[in-house]
Protein backbone atom coordinates (compact mmCIF):
# COMPACT_ATOMS: atom_id res chain seq x y z
CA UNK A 1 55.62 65.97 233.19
CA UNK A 2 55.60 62.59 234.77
CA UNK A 3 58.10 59.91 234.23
CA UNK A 4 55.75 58.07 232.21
CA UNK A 5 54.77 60.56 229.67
CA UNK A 6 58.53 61.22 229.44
CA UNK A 7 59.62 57.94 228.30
CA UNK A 8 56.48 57.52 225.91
CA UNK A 9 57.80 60.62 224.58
CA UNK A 10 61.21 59.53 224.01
CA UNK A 11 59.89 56.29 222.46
CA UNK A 12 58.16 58.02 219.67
CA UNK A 13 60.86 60.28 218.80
CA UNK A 14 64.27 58.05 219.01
CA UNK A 15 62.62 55.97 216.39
CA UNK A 16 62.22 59.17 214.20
CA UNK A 17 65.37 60.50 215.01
CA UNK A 18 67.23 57.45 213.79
CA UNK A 19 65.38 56.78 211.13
CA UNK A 20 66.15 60.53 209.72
CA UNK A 21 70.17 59.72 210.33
CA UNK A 22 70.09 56.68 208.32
CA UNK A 23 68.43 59.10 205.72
CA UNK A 24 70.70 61.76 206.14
CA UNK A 25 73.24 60.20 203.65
CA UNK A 26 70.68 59.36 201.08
CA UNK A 27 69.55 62.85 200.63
CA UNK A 28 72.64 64.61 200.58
CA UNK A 29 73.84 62.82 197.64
CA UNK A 30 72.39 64.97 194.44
CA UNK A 31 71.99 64.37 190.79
CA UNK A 32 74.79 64.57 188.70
CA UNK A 33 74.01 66.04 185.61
CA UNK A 34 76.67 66.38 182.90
CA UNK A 35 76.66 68.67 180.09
CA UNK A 36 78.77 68.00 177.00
CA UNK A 37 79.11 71.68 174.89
CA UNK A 38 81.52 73.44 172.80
CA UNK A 39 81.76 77.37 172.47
CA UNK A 40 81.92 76.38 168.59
CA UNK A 41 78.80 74.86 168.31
CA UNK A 42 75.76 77.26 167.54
CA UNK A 43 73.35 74.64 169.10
CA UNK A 44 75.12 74.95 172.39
CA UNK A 45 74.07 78.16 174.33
CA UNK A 46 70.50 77.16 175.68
CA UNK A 47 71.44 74.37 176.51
CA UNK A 48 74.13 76.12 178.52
CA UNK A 49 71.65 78.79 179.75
CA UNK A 50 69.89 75.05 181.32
CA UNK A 51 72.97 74.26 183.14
CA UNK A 52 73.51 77.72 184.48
CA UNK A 53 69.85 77.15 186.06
CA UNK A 54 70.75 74.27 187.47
CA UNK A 55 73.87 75.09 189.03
CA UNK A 56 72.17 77.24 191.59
CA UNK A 57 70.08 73.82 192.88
CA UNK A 58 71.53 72.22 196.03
CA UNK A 59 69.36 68.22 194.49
CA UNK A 60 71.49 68.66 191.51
CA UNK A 61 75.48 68.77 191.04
CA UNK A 62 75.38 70.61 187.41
CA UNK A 63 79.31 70.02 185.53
CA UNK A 64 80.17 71.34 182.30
CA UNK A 65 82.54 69.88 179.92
CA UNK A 66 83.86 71.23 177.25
CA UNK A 67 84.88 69.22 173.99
CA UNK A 68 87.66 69.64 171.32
CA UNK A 69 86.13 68.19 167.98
CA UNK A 70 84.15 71.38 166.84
CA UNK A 71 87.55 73.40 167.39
CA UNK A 72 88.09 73.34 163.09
CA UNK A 73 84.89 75.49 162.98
CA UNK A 74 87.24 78.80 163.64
CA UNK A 75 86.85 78.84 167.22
CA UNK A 76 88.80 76.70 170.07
CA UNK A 77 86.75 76.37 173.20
CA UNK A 78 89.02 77.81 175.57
CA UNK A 79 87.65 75.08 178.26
CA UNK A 80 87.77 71.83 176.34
CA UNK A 81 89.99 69.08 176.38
CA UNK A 82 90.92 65.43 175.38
CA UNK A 83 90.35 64.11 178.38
CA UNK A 84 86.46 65.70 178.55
CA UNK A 85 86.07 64.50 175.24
CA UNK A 86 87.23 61.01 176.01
CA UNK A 87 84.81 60.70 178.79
CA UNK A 88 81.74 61.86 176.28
CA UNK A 89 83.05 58.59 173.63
CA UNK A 90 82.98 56.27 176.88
CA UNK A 91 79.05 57.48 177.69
CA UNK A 92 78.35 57.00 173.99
CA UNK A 93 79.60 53.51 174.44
CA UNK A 94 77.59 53.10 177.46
CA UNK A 95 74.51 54.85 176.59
CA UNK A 96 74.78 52.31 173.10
CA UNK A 97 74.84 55.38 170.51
CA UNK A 98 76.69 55.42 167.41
CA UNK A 99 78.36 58.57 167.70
CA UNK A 100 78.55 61.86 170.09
CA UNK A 101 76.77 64.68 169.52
CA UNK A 102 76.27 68.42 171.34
CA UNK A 103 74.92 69.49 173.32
CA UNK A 104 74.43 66.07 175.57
CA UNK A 105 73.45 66.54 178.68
CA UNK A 106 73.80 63.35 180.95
CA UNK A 107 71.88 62.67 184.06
CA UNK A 108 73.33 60.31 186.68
CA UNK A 109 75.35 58.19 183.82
CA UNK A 110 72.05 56.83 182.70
CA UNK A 111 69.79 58.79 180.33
CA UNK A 112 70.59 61.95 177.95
CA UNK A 113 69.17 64.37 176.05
CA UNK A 114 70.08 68.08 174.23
CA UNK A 115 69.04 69.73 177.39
CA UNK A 116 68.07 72.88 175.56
CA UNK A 117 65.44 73.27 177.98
CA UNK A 118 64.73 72.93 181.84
CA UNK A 119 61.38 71.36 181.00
CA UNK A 120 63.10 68.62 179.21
CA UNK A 121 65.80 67.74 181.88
CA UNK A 122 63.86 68.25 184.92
CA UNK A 123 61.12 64.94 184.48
CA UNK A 124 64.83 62.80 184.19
CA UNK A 125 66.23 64.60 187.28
CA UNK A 126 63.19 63.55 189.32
CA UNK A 127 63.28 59.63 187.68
CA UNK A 128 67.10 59.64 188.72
CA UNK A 129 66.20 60.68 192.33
CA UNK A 130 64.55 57.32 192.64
CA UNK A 131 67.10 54.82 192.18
CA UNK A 132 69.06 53.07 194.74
CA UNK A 133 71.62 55.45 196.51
CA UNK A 134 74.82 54.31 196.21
CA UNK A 135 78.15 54.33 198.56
CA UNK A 136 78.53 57.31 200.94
CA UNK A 137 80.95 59.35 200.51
CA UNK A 138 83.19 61.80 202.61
CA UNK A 139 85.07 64.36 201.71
CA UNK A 140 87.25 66.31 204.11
CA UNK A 141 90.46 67.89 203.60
CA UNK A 142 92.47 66.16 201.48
CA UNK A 143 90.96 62.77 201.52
CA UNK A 144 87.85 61.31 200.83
CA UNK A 145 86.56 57.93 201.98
CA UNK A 146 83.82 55.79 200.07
CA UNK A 147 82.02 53.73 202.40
CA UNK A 148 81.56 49.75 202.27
CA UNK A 149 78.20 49.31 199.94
CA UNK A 150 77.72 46.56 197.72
CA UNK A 151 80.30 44.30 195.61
CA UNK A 152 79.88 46.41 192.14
CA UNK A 153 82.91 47.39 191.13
CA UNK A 154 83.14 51.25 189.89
CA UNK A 155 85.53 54.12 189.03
CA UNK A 156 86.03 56.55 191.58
CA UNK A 157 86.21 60.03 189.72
CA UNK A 158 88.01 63.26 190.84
CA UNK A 159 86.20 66.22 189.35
CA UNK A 160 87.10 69.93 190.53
CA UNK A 161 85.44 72.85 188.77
CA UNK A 162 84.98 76.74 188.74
CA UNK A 163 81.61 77.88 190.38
CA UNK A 164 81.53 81.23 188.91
CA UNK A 165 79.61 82.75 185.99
CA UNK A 166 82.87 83.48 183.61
CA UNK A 167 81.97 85.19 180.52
CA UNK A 168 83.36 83.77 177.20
CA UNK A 169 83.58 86.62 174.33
CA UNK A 170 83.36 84.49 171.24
CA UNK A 171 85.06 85.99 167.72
CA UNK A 172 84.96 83.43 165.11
CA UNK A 173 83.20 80.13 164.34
CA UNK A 174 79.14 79.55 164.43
CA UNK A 175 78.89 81.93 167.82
CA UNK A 176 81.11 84.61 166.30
CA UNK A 177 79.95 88.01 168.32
CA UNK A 178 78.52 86.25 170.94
CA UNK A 179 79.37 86.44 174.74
CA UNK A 180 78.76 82.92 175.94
CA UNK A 181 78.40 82.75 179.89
CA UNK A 182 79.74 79.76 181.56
CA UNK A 183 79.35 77.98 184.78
CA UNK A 184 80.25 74.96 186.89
CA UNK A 185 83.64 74.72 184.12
CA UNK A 186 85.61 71.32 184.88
CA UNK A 187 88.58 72.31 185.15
CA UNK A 188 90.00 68.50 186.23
CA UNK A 189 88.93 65.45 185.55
CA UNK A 190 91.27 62.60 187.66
CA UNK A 191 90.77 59.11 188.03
CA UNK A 192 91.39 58.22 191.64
CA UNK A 193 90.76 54.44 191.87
CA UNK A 194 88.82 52.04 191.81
CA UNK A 195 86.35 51.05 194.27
CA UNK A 196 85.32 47.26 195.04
CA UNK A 197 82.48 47.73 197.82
CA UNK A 198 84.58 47.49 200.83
CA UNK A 199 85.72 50.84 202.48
CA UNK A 200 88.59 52.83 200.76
CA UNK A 201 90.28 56.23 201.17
CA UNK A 202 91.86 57.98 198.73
CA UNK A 203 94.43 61.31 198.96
CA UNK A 204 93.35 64.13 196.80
CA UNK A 205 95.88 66.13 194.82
CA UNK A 206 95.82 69.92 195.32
CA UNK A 207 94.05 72.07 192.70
CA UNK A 208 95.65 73.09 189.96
CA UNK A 209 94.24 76.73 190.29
CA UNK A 210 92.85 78.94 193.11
CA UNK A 211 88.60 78.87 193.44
CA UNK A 212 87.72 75.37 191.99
CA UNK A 213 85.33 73.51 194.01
CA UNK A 214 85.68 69.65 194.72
CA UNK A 215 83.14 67.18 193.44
CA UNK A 216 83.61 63.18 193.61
CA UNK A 217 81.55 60.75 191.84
CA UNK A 218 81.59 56.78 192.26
CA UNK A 219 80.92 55.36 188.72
CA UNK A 220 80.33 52.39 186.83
CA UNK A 221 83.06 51.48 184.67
CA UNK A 222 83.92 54.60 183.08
CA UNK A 223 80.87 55.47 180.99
CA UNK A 224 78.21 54.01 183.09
CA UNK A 225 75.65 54.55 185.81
CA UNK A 226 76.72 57.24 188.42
CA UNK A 227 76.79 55.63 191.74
CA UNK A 228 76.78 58.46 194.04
CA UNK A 229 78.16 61.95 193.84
CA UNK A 230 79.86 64.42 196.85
CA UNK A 231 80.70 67.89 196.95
CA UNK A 232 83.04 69.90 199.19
C-alpha cells in the first residue's frame, strides 16, 4: 500500500473514530424508568410483569419501588418504604397531578403512565431517548464523578438495588394467594449531593446488604427531569 493511500486512509477513519468516542458517553447512558407498586394493590402485577421485561434491556435502567400507603389493605409490602413513597409525592408535584396513584411507572422524570403493558411504555422509552444527554457520569469503586455539563442545578441520587427475580408469596390483602415475582427491588435510595455543572466527586457508602447493584442518577430538583443515569 503506498504512503499515499495510507494517509487517505487514516483521514477517513480518525474522523469516524472520534466522532464515535464523543458518542460513546451518550449511548451508554439508558432510560430510567421507575415503577411505583405495592404487593397490596391488585392493579399492580402486570404492570410488574412490564418491569420484569424491561429489566433484562441494556437502553433501559428498570427500578422498582415499593410504597407504604396500601399497607391497611391486610398486606405490608415487604419492600416499601417512606422514603420510596416520598420520592413518588415529589414526582406528583413535578409531573403537576393531584394525587399518587399505582401502579406509576415514570420514564426519565418526565412522563408516566400505569405501565400495565410493554406496548404502552415502550413509544415513551423511545421519545425519552431523544432528549439532550445530560452530565457523564463515572462510577468506579467507591466514587463516582459527574462531569462538568451545563449550569442546571440537580440532585445527585444514590440508588442500589437487587437484580434478581425474588419471589413474594402474598397471604392477605387484594393479592391474597398470589406469588408476586419481583425484580430490580431498591433497596436504597441516598441523596448524595448536589450537582451545579462543574465537575464533582462524590464517596459512595457501602451496601447495606450483599448482591445489590449500583445505579446513579443526576436529577432535577427532586421530582423532576432525569438528567442522566449510570450503572455499575
Amino acid at each position: 500500500m503506498s504512503r499515499f493511500i495510507r494517509s487517505l486512509c487514516l483521514a477517513l477513519i480518525l474522523p469516524v473514530m472520534t466522532s464515535c468516542a464523543k458518542a460513546a458517553p451518550e449511548a451508554h447512558q439508558p432510560v430510567v424508568v421507575e415503577l411505583f407498586t405495592s404487593q397490596g394493590c391488585s392493579s399492580c402485577p402486570p404492570a410488574n410483569a412490564t418491569l420484569n421485561q424491561l429489566a433484562d434491556r441494556k437502553d433501559v435502567l428498570a427500578l422498582s419501588f415499593g410504597v407504604i400507603y396500601w399497607d391497611y389493605l391486610g398486606w405490608k409490602d415487604t419492600f416499601a418504604s417512606p422514603a420510596n413513597t416520598r420520592r413518588q409525592y415529589d414526582y406528583a408535584k413535578g409531573l403537576h397531578h393531584d394525587g399518587v396513584f399505582t401502579p406509576q411507572m415514570i420514564v426519565n422524570g418526565r412522563r408516566d403512565t400505569t405501565g400495565q403493558s410493554l406496548s404502552i411504555v415502550a413509544p415513551l422509552i423511545e421519545a425519552a431517548k431523544k432528549n439532550p444527554p445530560g452530565p457523564a457520569i463515572r462510577l468506579g469503586g467507591d466514587k463516582v464523578t459527574i462531569a462538568a455539563a451545563g449550569s442546571q442545578p440537580a440532585t445527585v441520587w444514590l440508588v442500589r438495588y437487587d437484580p434478581r427475580v425474588v419471589q413474594v408469596p402474598v397471604n392477605r390483602g387484594e393479592n391474597a394467594g398470589r406469588t408476586l415475582p419481583h425484580r430490580n427491588v431498591v433497596r436504597e435510595l441516598i441523596r448524595l449531593g448536589a450537582f451545579s455543572g462543574q465537575t464533582v466527586d462524590f464517596t459512595l457508602p457501602k451496601a447495606s446488604m450483599a448482591g445489590l447493584k449500583t445505579a446513579v442518577l443526576v436529577q432535577s430538583g427532586t421530582g423532576g427531569p432525569v438528567l442522566s443515569a449510570a450503572t455499575d
